[in-house]
Protein backbone atom coordinates (compact mmCIF):
# COMPACT_ATOMS: atom_id res chain seq x y z
CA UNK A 1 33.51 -21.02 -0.41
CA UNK A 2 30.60 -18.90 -1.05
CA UNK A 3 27.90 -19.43 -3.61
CA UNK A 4 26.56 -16.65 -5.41
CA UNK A 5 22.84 -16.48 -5.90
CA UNK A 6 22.31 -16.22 -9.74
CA UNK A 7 20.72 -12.86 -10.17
CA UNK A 8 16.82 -13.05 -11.33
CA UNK A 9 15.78 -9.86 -13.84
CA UNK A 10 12.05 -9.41 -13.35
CA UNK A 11 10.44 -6.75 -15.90
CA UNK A 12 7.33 -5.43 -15.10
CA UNK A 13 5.06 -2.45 -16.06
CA UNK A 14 4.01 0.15 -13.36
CA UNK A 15 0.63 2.21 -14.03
CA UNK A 16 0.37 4.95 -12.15
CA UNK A 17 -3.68 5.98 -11.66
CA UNK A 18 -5.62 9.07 -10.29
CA UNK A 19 -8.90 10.05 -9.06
CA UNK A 20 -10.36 13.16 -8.76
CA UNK A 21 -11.94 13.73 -4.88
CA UNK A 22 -15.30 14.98 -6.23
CA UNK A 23 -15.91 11.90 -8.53
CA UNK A 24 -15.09 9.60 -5.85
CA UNK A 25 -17.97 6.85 -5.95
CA UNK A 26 -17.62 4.53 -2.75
CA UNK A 27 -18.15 0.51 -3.10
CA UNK A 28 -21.86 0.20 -2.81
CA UNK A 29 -23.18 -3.46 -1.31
CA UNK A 30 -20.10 -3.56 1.03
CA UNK A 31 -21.58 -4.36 4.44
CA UNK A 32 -19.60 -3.48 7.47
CA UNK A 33 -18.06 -5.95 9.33
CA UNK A 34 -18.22 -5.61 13.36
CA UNK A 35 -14.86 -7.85 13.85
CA UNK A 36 -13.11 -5.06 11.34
CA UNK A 37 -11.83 -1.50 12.72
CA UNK A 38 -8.86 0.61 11.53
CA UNK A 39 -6.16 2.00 13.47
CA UNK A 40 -4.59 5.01 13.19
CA UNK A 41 -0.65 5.01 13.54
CA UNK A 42 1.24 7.99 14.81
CA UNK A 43 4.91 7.71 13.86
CA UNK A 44 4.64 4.45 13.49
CA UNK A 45 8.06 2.40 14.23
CA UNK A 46 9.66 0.86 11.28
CA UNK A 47 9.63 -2.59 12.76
CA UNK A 48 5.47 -2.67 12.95
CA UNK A 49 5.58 -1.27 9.78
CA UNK A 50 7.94 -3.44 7.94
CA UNK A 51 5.73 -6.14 9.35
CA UNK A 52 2.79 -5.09 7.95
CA UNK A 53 5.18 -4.31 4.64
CA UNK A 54 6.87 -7.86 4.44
CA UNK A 55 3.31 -9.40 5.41
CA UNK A 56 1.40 -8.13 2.70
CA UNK A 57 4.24 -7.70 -0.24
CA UNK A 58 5.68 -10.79 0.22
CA UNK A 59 4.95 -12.46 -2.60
CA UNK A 60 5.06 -9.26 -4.57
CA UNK A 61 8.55 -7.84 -4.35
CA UNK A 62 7.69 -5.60 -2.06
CA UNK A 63 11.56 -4.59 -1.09
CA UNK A 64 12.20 -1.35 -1.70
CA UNK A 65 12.24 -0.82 2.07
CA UNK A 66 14.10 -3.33 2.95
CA UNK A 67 16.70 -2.32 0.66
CA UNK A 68 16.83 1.26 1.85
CA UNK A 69 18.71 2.48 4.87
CA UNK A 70 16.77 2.49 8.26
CA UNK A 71 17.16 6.30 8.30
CA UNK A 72 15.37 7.10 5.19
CA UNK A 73 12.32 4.69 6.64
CA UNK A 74 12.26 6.53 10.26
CA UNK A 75 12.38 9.54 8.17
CA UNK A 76 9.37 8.93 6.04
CA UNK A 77 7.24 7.30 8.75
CA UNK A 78 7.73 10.46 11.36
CA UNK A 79 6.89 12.66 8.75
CA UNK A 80 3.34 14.15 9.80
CA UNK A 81 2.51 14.23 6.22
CA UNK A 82 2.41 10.49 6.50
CA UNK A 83 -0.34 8.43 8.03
CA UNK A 84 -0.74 4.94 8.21
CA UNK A 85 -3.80 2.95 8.94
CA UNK A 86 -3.75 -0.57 10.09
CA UNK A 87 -7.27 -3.01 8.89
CA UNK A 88 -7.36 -5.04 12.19
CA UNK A 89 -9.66 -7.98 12.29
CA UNK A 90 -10.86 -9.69 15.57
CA UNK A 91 -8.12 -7.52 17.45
CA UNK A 92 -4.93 -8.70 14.55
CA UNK A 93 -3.50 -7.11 12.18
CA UNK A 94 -4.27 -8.17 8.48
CA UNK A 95 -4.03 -4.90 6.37
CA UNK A 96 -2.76 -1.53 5.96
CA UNK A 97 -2.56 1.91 4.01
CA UNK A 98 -0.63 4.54 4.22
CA UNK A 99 -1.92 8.00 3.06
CA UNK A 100 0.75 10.60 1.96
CA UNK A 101 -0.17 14.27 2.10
CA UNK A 102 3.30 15.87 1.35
CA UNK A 103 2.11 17.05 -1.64
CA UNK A 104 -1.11 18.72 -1.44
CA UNK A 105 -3.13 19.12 -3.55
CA UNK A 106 -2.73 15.67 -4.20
CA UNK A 107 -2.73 12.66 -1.42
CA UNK A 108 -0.73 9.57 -2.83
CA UNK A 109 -2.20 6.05 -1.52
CA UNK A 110 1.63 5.09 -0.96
CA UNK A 111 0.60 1.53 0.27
CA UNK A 112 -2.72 -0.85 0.38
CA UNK A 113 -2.32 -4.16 0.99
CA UNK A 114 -4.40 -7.32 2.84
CA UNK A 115 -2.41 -9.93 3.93
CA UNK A 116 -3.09 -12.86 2.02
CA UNK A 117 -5.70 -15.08 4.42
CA UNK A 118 -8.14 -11.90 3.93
CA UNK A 119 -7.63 -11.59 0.76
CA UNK A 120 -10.83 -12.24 -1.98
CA UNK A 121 -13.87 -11.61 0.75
CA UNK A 122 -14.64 -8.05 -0.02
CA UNK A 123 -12.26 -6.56 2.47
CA UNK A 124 -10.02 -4.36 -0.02
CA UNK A 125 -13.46 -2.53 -1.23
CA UNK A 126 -14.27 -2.11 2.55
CA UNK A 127 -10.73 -0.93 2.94
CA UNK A 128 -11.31 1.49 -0.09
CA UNK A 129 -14.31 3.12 1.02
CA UNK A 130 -12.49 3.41 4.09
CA UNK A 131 -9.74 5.63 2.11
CA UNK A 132 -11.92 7.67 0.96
CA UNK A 133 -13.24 8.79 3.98
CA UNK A 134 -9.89 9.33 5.57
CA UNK A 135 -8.79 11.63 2.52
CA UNK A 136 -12.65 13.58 2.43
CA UNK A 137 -12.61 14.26 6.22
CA UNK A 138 -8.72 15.47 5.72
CA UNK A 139 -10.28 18.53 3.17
CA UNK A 140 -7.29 18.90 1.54
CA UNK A 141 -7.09 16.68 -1.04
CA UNK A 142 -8.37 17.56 -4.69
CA UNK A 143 -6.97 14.51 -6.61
CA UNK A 144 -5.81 11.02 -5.27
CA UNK A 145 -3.13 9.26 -6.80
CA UNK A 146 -2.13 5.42 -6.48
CA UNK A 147 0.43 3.38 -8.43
CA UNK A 148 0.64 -0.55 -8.81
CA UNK A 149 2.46 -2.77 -10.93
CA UNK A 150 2.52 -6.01 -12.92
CA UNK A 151 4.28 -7.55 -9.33
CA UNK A 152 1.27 -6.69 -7.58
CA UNK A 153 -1.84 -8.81 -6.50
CA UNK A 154 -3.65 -9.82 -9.77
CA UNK A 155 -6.77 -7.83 -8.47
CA UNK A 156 -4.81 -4.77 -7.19
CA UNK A 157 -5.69 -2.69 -10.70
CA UNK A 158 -8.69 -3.50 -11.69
CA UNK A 159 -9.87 -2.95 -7.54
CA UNK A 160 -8.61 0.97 -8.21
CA UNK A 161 -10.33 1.04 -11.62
CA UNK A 162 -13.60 -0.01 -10.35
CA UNK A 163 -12.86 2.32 -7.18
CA UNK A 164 -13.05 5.08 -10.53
CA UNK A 165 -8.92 5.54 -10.68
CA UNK A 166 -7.81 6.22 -14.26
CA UNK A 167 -4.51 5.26 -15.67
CA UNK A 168 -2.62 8.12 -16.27
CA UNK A 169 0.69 6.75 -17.39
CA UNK A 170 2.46 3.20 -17.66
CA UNK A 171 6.35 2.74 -17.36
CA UNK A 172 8.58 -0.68 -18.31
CA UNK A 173 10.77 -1.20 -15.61
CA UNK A 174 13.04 -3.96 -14.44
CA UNK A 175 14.99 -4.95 -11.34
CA UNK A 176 16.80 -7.67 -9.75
CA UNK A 177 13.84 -10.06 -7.63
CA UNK A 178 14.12 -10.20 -4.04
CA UNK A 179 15.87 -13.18 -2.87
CA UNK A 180 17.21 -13.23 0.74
CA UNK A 181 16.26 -9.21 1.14
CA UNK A 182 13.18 -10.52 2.66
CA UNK A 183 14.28 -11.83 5.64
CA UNK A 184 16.45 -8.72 6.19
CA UNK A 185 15.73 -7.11 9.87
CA UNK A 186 16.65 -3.57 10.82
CA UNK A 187 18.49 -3.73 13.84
């Protein structure tokens, strides 16, 4: 006999924020850090990415992805539009973003995430700054855009509001949380 997992509604409002390139103000009084680099991904493969995804969205309900078909993932990652950066920390992984240019003008900041042992030491401002460069050197970019939600890492908004986002629409949404989709594995 099988038991079925009582279904869990979770409602939650996403705020979807912008920033224009040429007000971009970079986090001042964030020192570099010599164990810290970034690494640049070409066509990344979804399992290093979904590791980096399920790392830092864990406890967020980060599981869009892992609810999607594996296609649709290869599909988005090989897209040359999309580049993702890995924060690597005395030679590990511990971060990422991912940097979406499919739609220039505008560059979306599709993901940004620390995993959570890095997470309240000043990395995500170094990380920010370290957007902003990527998306200046690009030249193409007029207006960044960024979206986060009530699931998200208690400091995730007001980081991109002090990075000089503004919130330029909110939506109510709801879905069903995660459960097992977590330990799902593309095979």
């Amino acid at each position: 006999m099988q038991h079925q997992e009582a279904s869990v509604i979770l409602n939650y409002t996403v705020s979807y924020l912008s920033l224009e390139m040429e007000d971009v103000k970079f986090f001042k009084n964030v020192s570099g850090n010599p164990a810290i680099s970034f690494l640049k991904a070409i066509s990344p493969d979804t399992s290093y990415f979904l590791y980096l995804y399920k790392e830092v969205g864990r406890k967020y309900e980060w599981t869009d992805w892992l609810r999607s078909e594996k296609s649709k993932l290869e599909s988005f990652l090989n897209n040359n539009n999309i580049i993702l950066y890995s924060l690597i920390l005395r030679g590990v992984p511990k971060g990422f973003f991912v940097l979406d240019y499919r739609h220039l003008p505008i560059c979306d900041l599709a993901y940004f995430g620390l995993f959570d042992d890095v997470t309240g030491k000043g990395i995500g401002k170094f990380m920010m700054n370290r957007v902003f460069e990527e998306v200046i050197e690009s030249g193409d970019a007029k207006t960044l855009t960024v979206n986060t939600n009530t699931l998200d890492h208690k400091s995730a908004l007001p980081l991109y509001k002090k990075a000089g986002f503004n919130i330029y629409k909110t939506e109510i949404h709801k879905r069903s949380a995660s459960s097992q989709l977590e330990k799902k594995e593309y095979l």
